[in-house]
C-alpha atoms as a PDB file:
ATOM      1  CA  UNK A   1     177.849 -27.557  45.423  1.00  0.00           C
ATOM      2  CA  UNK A   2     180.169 -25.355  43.382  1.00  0.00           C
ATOM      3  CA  UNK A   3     182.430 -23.215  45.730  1.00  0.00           C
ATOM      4  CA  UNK A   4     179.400 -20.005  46.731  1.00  0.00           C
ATOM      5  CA  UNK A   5     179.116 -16.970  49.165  1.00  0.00           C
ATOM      6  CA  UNK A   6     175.276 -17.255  49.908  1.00  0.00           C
ATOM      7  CA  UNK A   7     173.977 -13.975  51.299  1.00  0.00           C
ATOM      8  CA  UNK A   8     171.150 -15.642  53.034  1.00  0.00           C
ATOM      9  CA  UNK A   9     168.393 -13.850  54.575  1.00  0.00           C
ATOM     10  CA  UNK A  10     166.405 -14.933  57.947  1.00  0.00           C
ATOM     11  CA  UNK A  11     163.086 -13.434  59.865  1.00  0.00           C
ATOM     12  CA  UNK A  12     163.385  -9.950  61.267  1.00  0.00           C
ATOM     13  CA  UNK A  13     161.185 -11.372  63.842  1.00  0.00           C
ATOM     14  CA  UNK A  14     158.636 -13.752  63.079  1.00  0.00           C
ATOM     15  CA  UNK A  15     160.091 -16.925  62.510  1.00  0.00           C
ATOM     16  CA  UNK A  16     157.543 -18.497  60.128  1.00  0.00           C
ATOM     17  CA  UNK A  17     159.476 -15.800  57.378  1.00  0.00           C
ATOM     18  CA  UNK A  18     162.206 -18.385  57.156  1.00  0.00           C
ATOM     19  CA  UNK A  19     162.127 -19.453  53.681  1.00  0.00           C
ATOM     20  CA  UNK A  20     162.509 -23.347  52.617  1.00  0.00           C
ATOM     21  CA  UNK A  21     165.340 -22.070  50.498  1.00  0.00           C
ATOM     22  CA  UNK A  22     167.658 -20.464  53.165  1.00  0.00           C
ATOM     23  CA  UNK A  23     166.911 -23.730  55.234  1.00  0.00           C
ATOM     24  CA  UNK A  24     168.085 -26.034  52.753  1.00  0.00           C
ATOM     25  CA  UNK A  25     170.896 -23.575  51.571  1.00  0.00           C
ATOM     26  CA  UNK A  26     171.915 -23.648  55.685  1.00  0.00           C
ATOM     27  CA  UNK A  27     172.309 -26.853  56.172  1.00  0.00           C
ATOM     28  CA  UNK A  28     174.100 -27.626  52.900  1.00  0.00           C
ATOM     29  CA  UNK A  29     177.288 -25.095  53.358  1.00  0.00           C
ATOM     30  CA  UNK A  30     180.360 -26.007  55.069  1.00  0.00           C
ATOM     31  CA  UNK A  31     180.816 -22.554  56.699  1.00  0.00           C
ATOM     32  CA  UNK A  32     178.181 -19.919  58.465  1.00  0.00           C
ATOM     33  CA  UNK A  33     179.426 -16.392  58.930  1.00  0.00           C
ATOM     34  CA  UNK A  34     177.312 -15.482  61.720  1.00  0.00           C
ATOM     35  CA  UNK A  35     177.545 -11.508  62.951  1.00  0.00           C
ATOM     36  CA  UNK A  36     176.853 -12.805  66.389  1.00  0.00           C
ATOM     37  CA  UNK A  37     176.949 -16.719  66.741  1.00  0.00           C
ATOM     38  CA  UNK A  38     174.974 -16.981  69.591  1.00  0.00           C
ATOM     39  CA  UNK A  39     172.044 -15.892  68.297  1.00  0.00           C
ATOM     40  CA  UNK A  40     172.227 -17.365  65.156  1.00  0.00           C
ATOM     41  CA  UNK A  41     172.530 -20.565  67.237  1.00  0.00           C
ATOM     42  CA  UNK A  42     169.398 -20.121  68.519  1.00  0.00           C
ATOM     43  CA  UNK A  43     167.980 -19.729  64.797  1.00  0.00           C
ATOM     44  CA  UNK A  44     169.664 -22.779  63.845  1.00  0.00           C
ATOM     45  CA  UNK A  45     168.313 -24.971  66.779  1.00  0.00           C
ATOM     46  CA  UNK A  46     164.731 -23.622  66.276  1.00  0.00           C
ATOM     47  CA  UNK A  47     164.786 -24.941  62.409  1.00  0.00           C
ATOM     48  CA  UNK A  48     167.046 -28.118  63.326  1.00  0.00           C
ATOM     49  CA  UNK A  49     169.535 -27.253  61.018  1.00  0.00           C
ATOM     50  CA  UNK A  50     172.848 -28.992  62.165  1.00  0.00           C
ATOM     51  CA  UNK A  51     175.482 -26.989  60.304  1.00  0.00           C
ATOM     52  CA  UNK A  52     178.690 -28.796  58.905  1.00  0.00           C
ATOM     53  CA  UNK A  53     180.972 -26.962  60.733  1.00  0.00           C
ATOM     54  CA  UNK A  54     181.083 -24.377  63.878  1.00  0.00           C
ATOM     55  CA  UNK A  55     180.095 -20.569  63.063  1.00  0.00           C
ATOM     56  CA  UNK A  56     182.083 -18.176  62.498  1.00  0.00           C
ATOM     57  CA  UNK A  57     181.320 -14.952  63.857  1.00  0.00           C
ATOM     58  CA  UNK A  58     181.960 -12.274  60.878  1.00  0.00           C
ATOM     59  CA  UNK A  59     180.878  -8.668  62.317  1.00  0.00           C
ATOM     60  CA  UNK A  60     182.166  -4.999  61.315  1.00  0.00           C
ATOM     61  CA  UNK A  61     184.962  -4.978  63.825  1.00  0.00           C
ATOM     62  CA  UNK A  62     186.600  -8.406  62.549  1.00  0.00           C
ATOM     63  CA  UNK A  63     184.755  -8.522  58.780  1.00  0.00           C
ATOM     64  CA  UNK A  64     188.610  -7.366  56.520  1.00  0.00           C
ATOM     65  CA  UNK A  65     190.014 -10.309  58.646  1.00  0.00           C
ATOM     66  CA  UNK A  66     187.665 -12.959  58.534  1.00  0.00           C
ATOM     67  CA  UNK A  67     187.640 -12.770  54.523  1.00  0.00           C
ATOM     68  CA  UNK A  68     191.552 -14.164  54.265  1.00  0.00           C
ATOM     69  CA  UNK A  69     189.932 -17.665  56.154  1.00  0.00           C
ATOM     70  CA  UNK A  70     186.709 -17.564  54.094  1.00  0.00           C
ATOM     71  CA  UNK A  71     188.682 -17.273  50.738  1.00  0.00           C
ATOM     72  CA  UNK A  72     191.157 -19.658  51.888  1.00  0.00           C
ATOM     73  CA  UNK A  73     188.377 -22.095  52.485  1.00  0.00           C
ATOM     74  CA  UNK A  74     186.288 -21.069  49.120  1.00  0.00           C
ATOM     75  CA  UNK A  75     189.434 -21.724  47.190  1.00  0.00           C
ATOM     76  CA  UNK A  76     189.437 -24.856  48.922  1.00  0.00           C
ATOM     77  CA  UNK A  77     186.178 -25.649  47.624  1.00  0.00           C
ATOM     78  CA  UNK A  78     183.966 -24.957  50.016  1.00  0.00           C
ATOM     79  CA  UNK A  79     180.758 -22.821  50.275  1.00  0.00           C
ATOM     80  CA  UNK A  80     179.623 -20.465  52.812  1.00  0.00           C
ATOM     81  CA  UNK A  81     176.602 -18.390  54.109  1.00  0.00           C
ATOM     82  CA  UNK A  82     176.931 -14.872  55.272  1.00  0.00           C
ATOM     83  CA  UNK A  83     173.860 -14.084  57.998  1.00  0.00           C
ATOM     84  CA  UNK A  84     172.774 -11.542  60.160  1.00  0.00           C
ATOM     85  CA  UNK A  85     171.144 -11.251  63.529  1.00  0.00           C
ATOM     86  CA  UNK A  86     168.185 -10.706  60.939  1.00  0.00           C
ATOM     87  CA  UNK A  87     166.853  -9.847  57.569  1.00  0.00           C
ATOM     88  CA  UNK A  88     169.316  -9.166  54.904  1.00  0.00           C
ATOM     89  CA  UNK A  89     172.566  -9.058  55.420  1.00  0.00           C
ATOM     90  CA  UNK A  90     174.534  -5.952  53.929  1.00  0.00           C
ATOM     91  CA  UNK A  91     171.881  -3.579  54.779  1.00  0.00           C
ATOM     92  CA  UNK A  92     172.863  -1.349  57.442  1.00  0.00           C
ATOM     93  CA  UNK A  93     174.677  -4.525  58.394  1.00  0.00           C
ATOM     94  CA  UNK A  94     178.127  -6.204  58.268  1.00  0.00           C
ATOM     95  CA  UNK A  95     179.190  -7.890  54.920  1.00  0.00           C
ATOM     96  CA  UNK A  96     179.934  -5.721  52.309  1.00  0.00           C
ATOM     97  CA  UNK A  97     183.431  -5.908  52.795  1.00  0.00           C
ATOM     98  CA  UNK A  98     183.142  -9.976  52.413  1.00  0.00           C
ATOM     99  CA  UNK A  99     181.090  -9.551  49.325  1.00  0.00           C
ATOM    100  CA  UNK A 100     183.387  -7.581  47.552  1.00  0.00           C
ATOM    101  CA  UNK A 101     186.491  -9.764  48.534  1.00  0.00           C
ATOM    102  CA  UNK A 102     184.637 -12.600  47.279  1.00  0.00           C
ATOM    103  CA  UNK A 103     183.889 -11.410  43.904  1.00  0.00           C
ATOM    104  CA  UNK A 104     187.061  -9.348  43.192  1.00  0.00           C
ATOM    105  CA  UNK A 105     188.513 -13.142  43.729  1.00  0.00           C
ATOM    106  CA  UNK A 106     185.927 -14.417  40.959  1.00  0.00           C
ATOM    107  CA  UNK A 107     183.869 -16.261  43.334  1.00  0.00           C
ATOM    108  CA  UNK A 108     180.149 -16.494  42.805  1.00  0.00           C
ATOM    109  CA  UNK A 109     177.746 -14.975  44.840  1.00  0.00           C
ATOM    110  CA  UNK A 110     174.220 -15.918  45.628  1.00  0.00           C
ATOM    111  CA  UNK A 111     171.509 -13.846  47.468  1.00  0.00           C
ATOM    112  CA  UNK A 112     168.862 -16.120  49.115  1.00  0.00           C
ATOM    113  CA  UNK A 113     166.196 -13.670  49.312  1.00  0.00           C
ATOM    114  CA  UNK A 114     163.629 -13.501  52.607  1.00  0.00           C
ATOM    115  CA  UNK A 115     162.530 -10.917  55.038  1.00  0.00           C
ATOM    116  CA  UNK A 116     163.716  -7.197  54.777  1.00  0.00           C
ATOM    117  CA  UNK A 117     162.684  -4.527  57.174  1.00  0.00           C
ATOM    118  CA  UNK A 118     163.149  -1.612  54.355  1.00  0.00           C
ATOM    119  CA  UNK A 119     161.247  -3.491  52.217  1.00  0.00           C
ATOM    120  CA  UNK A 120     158.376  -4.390  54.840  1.00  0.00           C
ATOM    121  CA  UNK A 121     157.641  -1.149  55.662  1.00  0.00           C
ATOM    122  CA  UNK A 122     157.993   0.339  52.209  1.00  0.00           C
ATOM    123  CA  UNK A 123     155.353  -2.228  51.115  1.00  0.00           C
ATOM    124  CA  UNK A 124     152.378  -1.211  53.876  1.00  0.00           C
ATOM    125  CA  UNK A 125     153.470   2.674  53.736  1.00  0.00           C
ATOM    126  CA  UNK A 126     150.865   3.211  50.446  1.00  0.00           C
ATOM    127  CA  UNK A 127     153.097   5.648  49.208  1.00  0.00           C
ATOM    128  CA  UNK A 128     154.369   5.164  45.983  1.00  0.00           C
ATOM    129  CA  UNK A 129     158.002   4.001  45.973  1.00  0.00           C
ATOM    130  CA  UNK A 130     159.032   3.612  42.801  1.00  0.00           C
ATOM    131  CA  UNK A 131     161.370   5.398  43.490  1.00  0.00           C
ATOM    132  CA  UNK A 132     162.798   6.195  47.293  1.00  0.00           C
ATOM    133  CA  UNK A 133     165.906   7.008  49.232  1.00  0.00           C
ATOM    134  CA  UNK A 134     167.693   4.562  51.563  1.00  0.00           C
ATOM    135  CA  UNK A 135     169.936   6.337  53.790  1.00  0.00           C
ATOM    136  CA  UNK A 136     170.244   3.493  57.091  1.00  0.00           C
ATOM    137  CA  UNK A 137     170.527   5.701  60.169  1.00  0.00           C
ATOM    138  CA  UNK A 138     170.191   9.193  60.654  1.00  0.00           C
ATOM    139  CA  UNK A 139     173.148  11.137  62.077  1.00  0.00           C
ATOM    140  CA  UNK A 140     172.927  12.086  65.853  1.00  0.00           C
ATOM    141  CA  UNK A 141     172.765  15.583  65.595  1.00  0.00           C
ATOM    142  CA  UNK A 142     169.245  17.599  64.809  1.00  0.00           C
ATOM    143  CA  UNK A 143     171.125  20.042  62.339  1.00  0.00           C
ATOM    144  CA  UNK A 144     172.720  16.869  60.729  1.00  0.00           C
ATOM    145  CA  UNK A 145     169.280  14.951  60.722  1.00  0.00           C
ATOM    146  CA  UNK A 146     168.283  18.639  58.580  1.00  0.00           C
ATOM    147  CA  UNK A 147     171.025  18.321  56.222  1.00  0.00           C
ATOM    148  CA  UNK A 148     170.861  14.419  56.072  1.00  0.00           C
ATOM    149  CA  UNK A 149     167.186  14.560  54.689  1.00  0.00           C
ATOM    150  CA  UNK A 150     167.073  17.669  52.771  1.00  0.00           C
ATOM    151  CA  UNK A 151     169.247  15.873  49.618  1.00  0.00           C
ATOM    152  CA  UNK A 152     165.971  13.726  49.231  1.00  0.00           C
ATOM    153  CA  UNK A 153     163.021  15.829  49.519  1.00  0.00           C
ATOM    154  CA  UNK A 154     160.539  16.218  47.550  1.00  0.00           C
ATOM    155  CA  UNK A 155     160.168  12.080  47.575  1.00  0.00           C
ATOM    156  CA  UNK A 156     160.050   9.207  49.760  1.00  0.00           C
ATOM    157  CA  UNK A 157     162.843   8.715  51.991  1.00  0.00           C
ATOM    158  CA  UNK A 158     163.052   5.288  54.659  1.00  0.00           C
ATOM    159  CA  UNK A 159     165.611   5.287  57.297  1.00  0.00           C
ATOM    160  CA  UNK A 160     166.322   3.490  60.558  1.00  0.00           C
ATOM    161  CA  UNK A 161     165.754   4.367  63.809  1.00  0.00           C
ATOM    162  CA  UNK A 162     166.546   3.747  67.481  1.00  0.00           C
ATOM    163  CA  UNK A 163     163.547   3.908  70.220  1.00  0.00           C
ATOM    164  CA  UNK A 164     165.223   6.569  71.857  1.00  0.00           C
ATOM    165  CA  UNK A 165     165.454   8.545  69.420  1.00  0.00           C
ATOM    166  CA  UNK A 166     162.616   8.358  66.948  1.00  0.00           C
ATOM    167  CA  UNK A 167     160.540  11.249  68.372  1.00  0.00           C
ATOM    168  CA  UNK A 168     163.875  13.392  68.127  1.00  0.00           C
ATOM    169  CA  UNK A 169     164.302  12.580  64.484  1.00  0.00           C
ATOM    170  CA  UNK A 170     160.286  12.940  63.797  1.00  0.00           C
ATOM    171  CA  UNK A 171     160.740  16.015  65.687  1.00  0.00           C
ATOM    172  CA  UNK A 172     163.236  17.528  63.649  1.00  0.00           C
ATOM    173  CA  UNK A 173     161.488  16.675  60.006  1.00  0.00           C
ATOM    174  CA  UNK A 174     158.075  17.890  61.259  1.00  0.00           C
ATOM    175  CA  UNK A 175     160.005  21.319  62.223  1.00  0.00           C
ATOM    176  CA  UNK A 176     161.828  21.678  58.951  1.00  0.00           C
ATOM    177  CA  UNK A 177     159.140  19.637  56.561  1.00  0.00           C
ATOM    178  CA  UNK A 178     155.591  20.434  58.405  1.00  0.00           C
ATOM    179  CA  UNK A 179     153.628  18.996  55.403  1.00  0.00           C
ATOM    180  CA  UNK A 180     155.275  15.297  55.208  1.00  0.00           C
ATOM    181  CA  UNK A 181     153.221  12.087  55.677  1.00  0.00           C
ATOM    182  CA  UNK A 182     154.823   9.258  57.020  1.00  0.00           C
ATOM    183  CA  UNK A 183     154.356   6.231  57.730  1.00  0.00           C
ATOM    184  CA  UNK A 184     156.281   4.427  61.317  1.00  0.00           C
ATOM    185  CA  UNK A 185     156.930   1.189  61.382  1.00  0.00           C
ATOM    186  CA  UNK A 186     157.478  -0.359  65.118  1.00  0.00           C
ATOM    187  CA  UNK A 187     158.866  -4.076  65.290  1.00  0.00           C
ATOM    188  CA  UNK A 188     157.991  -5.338  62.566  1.00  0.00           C
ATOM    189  CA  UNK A 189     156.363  -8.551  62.739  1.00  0.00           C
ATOM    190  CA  UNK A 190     157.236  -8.857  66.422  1.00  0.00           C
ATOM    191  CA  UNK A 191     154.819  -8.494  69.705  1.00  0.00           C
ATOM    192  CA  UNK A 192     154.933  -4.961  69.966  1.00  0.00           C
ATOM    193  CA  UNK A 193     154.503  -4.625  65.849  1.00  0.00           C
ATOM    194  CA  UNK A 194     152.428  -1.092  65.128  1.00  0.00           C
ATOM    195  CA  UNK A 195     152.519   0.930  62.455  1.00  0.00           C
ATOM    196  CA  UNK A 196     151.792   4.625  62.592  1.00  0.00           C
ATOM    197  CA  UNK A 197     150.398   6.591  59.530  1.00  0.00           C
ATOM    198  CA  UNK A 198     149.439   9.929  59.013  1.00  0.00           C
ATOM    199  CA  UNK A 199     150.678  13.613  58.921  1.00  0.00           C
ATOM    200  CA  UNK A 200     153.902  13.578  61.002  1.00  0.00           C
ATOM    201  CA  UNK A 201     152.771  15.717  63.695  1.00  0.00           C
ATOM    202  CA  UNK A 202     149.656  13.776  64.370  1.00  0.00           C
ATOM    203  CA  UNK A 203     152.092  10.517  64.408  1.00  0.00           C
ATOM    204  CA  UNK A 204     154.909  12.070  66.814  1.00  0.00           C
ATOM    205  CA  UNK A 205     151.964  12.255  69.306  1.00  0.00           C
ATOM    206  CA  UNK A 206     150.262   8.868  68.842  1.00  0.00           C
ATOM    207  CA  UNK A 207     154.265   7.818  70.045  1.00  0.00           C
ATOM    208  CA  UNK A 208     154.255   9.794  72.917  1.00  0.00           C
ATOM    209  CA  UNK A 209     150.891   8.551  74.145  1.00  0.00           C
ATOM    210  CA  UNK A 210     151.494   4.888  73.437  1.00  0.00           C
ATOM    211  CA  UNK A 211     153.187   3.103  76.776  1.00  0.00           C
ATOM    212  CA  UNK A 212     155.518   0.596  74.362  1.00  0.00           C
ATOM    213  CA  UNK A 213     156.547   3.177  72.194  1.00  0.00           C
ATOM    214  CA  UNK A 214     160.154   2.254  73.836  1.00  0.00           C
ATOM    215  CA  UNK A 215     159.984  -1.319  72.477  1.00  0.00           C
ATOM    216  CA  UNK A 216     161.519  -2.889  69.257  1.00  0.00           C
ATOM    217  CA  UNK A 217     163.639  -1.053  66.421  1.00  0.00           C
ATOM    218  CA  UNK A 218     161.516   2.144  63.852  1.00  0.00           C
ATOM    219  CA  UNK A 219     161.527   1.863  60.271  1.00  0.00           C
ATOM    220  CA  UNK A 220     160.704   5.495  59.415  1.00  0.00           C
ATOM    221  CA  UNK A 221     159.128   6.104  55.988  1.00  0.00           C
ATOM    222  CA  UNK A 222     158.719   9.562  55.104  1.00  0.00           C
ATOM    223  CA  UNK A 223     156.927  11.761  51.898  1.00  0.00           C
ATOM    224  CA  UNK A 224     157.119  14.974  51.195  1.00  0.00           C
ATOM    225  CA  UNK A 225     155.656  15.573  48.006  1.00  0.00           C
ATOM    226  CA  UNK A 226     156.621  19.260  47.591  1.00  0.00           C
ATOM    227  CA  UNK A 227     159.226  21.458  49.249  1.00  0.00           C
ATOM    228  CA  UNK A 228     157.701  24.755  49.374  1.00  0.00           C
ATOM    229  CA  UNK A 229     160.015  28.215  48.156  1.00  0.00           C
ATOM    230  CA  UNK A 230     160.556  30.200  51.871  1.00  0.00           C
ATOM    231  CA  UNK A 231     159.016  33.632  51.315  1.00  0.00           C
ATOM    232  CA  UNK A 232     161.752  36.232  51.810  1.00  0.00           C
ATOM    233  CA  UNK A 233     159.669  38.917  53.914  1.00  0.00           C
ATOM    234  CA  UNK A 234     159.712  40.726  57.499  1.00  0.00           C
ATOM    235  CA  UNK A 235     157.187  37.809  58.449  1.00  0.00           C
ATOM    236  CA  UNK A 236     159.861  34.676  58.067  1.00  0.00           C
ATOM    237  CA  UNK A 237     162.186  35.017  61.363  1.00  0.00           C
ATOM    238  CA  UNK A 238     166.025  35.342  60.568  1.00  0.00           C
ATOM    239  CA  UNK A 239     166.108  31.842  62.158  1.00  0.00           C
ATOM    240  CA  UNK A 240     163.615  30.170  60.159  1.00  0.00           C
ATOM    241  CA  UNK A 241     165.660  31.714  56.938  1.00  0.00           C
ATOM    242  CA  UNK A 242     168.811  30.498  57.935  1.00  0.00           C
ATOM    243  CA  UNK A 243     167.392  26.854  58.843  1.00  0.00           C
ATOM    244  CA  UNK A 244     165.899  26.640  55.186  1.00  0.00           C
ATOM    245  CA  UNK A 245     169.516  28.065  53.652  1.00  0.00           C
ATOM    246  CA  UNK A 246     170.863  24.928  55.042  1.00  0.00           C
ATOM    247  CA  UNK A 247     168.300  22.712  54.203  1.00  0.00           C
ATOM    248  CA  UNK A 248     168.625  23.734  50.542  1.00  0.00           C
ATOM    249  CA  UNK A 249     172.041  24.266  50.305  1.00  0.00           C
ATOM    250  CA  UNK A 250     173.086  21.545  52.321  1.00  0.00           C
ATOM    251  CA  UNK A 251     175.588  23.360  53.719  1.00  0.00           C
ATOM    252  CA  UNK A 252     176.641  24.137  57.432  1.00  0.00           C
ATOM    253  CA  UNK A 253     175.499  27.543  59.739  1.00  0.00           C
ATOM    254  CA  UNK A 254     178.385  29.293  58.630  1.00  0.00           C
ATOM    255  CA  UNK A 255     177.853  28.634  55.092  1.00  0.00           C
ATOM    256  CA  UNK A 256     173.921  30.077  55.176  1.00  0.00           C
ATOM    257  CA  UNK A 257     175.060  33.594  56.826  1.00  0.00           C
ATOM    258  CA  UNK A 258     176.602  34.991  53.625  1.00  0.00           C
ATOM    259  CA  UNK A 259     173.472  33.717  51.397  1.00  0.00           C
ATOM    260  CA  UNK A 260     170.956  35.297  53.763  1.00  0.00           C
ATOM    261  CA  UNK A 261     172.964  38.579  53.370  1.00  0.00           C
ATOM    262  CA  UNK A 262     172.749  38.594  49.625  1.00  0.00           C
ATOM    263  CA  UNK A 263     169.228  37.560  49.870  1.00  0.00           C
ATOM    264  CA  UNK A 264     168.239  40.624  53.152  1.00  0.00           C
ATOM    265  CA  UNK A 265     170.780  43.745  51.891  1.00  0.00           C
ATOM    266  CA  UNK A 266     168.141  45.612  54.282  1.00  0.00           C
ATOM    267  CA  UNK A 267     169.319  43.458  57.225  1.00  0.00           C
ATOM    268  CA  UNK A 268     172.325  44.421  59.518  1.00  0.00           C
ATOM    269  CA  UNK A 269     174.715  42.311  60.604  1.00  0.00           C
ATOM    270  CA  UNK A 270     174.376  42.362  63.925  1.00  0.00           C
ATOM    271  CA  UNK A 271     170.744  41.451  63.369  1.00  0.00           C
ATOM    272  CA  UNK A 272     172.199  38.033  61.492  1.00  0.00           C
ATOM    273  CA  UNK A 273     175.257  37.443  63.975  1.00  0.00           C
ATOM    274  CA  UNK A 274     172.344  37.136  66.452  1.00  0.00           C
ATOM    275  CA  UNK A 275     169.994  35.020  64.448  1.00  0.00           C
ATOM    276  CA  UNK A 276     172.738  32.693  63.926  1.00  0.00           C
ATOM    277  CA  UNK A 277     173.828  32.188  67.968  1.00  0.00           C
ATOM    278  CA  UNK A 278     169.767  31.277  68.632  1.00  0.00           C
ATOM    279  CA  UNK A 279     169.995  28.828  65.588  1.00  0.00           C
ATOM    280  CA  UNK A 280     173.285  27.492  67.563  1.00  0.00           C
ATOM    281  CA  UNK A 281     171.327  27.367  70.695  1.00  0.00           C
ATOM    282  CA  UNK A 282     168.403  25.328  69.149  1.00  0.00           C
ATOM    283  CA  UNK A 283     171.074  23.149  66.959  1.00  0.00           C
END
């Protein structure tokens, strides 16, 4: 086996998504970078695959550190496998680092393709995604979830997202982006798997009402076909002006006052100082 980095992938849930190849490929390296070794123990055992050598755990906190040993021993001869606690590594996971130290030293390496929760739900979302936007996890914060998402509207756009705080983030595009269709993707081949489709208000409360809604990681994919021009009239509240400034603009409260003055000359600035401390309040 010529000296490789395999970037091999395993089940995001159901095990029967192991592939033949990342079997084989596991049980023929010298090294396993594992970003948690006990679970990938457990993966190991389950597929009898008696590796040549102990793990090696390889996560984001020790990842720079790790590569010295793994180009030490790839120098040496020796091939390795980079794997996550599932799917792909790389993707919103550790081992980008190790990739790129492994080819800036002119080392080969292999992906061993399998099971890929981006891809999964992407595939069963019947949007078309020729062409989407990956962005991993969406920031905390609602005004950053705002800004985050309105670089890659009108399209399809997938992200990650935590049980806790799916509703908030589903919350926070059906406020801004009232027309988007999405499409929710809830543990993904595991025993709570359900997938939610439809306009994103009707979906945020099919979550609320469902009992295991708390269970398993979201894959979120979202489409909004058209972002519709904000009418500037007496009708459209100060707030709801300022909120589609920053979605636009991308830019932060402060940067959407002085635009909305250009745009409302008739408007006072008092009448905008306070528009802007109830968009504070709601942000």
């Amino acid at each position: 086996m010529t000296p490789t980095l395999y970037v091999v992938a395993t089940p995001i849930g159901n095990l029967e998504d192991m592939t033949p190849r990342a079997v084989r490929v596991l049980g023929e390296v010298d090294i396993i970078a594992a970003e948690d070794t006990r679970h990938s123990r457990g993966l190991l055992s389950h597929f009898n695959i008696k590796p040549k050598a102990p793990l090696v755990s390889c996560h984001k906190f020790n990842e720079q550190r790790r590569g010295e040993l793994f180009l030490s021993a790839l120098g040496e001869g020796k091939s390795i496998a980079l794997i996550s606690d599932a799917g792909t590594p790389c993707i919103s996971d550790p081992g980008h680092r190790l990739v790129r130290m492994v080819r800036d030293a002119g080392f080969p390496v292999a992906a061993v393709c399998g099971a890929s929760a981006v891809v999964a739900a992407l595939s069963v979302s019947g949007f078309d995604v020729s062409r989407y936007t990956f962005v991993g996890f969406l920031p905390r914060g609602q005004g950053d979830i705002a800004r985050c998402l309105s670089h890659t509207f009108p399209g399809v756009v997938v992200f990650y997202e935590s049980p806790k705080r799916v509703e908030v983030a589903l919350g926070v595009i059906g406020e801004v982006y009232p027309q988007a269709q999405v499409c929710v993707c809830n543990d993904i081949s595991k025993k709570f798997e359900r997938v939610y489709y439809g306009g994103v208000g009707d979906v945020a409360q099919e979550l609320a009402n469902n009992p295991h809604a708390a269970k398993g990681e979201y894959v979120c994919v979202v489409e909004v076909a058209e972002v519709p021009t904000l009418p500037q009239d007496s009708e459209i509240s100060l707030e709801a002006q300022l909120v589609d400034i920053m979605v636009k603009h991308g830019g932060t409260l402060k940067d959407a006052v002085p635009i909305l003055r250009d745009l409302r000359d008739d408007l006072r600035k008092k009448e905008i100082y306070d528009a802007m401390l109830r968009v504070k309040e709601l942000l």
